[in-house]
C-alpha atoms as a PDB file:
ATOM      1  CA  UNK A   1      97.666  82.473 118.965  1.00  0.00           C
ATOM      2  CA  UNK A   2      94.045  81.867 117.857  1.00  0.00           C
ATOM      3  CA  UNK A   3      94.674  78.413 118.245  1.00  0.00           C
ATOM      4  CA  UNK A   4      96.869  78.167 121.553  1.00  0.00           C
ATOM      5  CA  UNK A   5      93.932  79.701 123.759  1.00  0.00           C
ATOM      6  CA  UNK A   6      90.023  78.716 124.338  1.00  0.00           C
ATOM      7  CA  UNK A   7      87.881  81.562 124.242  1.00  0.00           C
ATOM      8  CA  UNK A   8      87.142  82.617 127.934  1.00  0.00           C
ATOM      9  CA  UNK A   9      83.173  81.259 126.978  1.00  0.00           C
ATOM     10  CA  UNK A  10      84.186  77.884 126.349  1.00  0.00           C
ATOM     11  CA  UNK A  11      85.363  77.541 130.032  1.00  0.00           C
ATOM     12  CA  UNK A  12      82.424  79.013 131.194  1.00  0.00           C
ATOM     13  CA  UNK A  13      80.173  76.321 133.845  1.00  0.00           C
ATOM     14  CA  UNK A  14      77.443  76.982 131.560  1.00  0.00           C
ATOM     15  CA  UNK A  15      78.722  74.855 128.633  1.00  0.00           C
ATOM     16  CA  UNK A  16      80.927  72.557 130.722  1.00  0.00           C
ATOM     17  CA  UNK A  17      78.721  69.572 129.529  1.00  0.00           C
ATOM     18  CA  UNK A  18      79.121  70.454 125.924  1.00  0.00           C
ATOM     19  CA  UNK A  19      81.814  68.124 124.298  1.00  0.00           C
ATOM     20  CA  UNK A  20      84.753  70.258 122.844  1.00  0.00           C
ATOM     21  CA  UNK A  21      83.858  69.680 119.056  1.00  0.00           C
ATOM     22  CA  UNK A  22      80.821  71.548 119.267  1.00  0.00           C
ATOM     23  CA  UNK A  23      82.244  74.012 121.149  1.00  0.00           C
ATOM     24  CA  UNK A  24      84.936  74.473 118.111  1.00  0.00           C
ATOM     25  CA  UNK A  25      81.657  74.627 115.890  1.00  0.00           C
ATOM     26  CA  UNK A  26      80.229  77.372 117.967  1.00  0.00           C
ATOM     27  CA  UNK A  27      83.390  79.342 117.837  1.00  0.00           C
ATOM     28  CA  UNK A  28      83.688  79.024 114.508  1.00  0.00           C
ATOM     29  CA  UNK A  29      80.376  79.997 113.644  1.00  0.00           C
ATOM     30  CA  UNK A  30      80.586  83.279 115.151  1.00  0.00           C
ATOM     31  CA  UNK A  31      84.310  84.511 114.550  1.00  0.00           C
ATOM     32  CA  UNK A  32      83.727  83.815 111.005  1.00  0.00           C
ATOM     33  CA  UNK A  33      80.032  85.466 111.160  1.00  0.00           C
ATOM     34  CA  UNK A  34      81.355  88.630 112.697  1.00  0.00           C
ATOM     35  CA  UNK A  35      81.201  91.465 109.831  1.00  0.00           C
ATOM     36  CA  UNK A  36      79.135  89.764 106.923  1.00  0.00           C
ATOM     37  CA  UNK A  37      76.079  91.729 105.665  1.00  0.00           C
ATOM     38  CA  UNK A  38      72.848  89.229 105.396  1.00  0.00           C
ATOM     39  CA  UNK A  39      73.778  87.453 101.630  1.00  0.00           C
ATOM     40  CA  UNK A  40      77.398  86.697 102.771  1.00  0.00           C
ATOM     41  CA  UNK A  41      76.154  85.768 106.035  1.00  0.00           C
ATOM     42  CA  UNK A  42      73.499  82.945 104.115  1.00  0.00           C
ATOM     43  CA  UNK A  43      76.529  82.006 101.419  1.00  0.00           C
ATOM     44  CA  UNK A  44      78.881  81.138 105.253  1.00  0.00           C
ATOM     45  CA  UNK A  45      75.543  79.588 107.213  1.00  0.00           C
ATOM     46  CA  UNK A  46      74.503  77.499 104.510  1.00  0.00           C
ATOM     47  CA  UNK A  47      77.967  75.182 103.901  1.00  0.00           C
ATOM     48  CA  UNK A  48      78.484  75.450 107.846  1.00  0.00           C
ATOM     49  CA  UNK A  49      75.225  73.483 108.225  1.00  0.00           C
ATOM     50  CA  UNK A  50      76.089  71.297 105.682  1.00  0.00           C
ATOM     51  CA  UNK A  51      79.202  70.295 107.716  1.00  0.00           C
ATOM     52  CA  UNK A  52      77.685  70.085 110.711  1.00  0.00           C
ATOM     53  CA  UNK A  53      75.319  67.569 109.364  1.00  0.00           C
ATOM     54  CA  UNK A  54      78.048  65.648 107.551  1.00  0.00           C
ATOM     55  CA  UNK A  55      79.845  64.778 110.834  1.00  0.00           C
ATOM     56  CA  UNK A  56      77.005  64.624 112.668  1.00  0.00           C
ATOM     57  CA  UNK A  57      77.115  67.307 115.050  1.00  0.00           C
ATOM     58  CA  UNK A  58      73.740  67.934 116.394  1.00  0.00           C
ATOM     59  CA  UNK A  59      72.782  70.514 119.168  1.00  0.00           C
ATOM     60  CA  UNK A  60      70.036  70.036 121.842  1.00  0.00           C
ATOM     61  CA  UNK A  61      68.193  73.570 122.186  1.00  0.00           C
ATOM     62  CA  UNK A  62      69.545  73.381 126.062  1.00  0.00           C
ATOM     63  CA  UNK A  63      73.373  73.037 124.349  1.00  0.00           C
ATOM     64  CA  UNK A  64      72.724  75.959 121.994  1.00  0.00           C
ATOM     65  CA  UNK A  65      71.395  78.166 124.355  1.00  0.00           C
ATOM     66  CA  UNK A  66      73.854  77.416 126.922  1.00  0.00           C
ATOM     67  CA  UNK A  67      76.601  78.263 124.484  1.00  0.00           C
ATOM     68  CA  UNK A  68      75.069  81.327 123.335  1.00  0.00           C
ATOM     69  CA  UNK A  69      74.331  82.170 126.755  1.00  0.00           C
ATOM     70  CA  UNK A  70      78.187  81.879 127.872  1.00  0.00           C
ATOM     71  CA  UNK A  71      79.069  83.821 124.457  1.00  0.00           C
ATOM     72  CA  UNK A  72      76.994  86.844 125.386  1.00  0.00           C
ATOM     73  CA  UNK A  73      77.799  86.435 129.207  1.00  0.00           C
ATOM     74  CA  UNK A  74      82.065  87.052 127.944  1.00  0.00           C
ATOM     75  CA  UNK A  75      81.189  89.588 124.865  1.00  0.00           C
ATOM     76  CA  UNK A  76      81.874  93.260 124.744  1.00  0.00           C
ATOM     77  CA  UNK A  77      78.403  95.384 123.474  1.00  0.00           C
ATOM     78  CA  UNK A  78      79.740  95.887 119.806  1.00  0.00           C
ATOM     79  CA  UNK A  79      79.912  92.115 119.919  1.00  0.00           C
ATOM     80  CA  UNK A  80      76.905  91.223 121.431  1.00  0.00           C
ATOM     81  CA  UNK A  81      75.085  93.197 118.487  1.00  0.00           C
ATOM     82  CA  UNK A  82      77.328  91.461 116.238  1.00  0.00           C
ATOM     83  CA  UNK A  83      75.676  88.308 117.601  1.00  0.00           C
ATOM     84  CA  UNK A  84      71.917  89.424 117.468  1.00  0.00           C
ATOM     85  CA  UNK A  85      72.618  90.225 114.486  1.00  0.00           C
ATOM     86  CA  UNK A  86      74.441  86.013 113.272  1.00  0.00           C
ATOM     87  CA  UNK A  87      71.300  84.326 115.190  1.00  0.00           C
ATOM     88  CA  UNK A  88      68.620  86.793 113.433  1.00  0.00           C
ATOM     89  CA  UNK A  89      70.277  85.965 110.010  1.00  0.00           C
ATOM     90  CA  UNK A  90      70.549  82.185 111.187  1.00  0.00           C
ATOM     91  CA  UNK A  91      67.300  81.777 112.186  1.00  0.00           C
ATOM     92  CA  UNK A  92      66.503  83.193 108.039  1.00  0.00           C
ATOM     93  CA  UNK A  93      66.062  86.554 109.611  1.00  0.00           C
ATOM     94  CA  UNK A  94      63.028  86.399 110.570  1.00  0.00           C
ATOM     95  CA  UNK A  95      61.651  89.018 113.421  1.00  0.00           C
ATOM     96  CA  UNK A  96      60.251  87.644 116.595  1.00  0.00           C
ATOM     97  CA  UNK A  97      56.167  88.449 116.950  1.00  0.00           C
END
């Protein structure tokens, strides 16, 4: 069934513009994020970029956002925190100022 249906998000206006393959890269970033402490989360991040880089799959900050914008916008609050905490761990979990 994972397959069969889009995520509610990825038919969201906000990341209509975004071709489908890196909306598949989005999803996958984040289902498979969901759970992992900070070291399992770098050993999964690490290889994912890798990938991404391999077949060329580059994000414009305005994609990104917009994709993590319709994420949050269709996400329950245990999942949102799930999320802050994937992009704090992506970002080498680093704390804003």
């Amino acid at each position: 069934m994972e397959n069969q249906e889009r995520p509610v998000w990825m038919t969201d206006p906000l990341v209509k513009d975004i071709p489908e393959k890196k909306l598949k890269f989005v999803e996958q970033l984040f289902a498979k994020g969901q759970g992992k402490s900070q070291k399992e989360m770098m050993a999964y991040l690490m290889p994912m970029m890798k990938k991404a880089k391999a077949e060329n799959l580059t994000f414009t900050p305005q994609e990104m956002n917009a994709a993590i914008a319709a994420i949050r916008k269709h996400s329950t609050r245990e999942e949102l925190t799930q999320i802050d905490k994937i992009l704090e761990k992506s970002r080498g979990g680093q704390a804003k100022p």
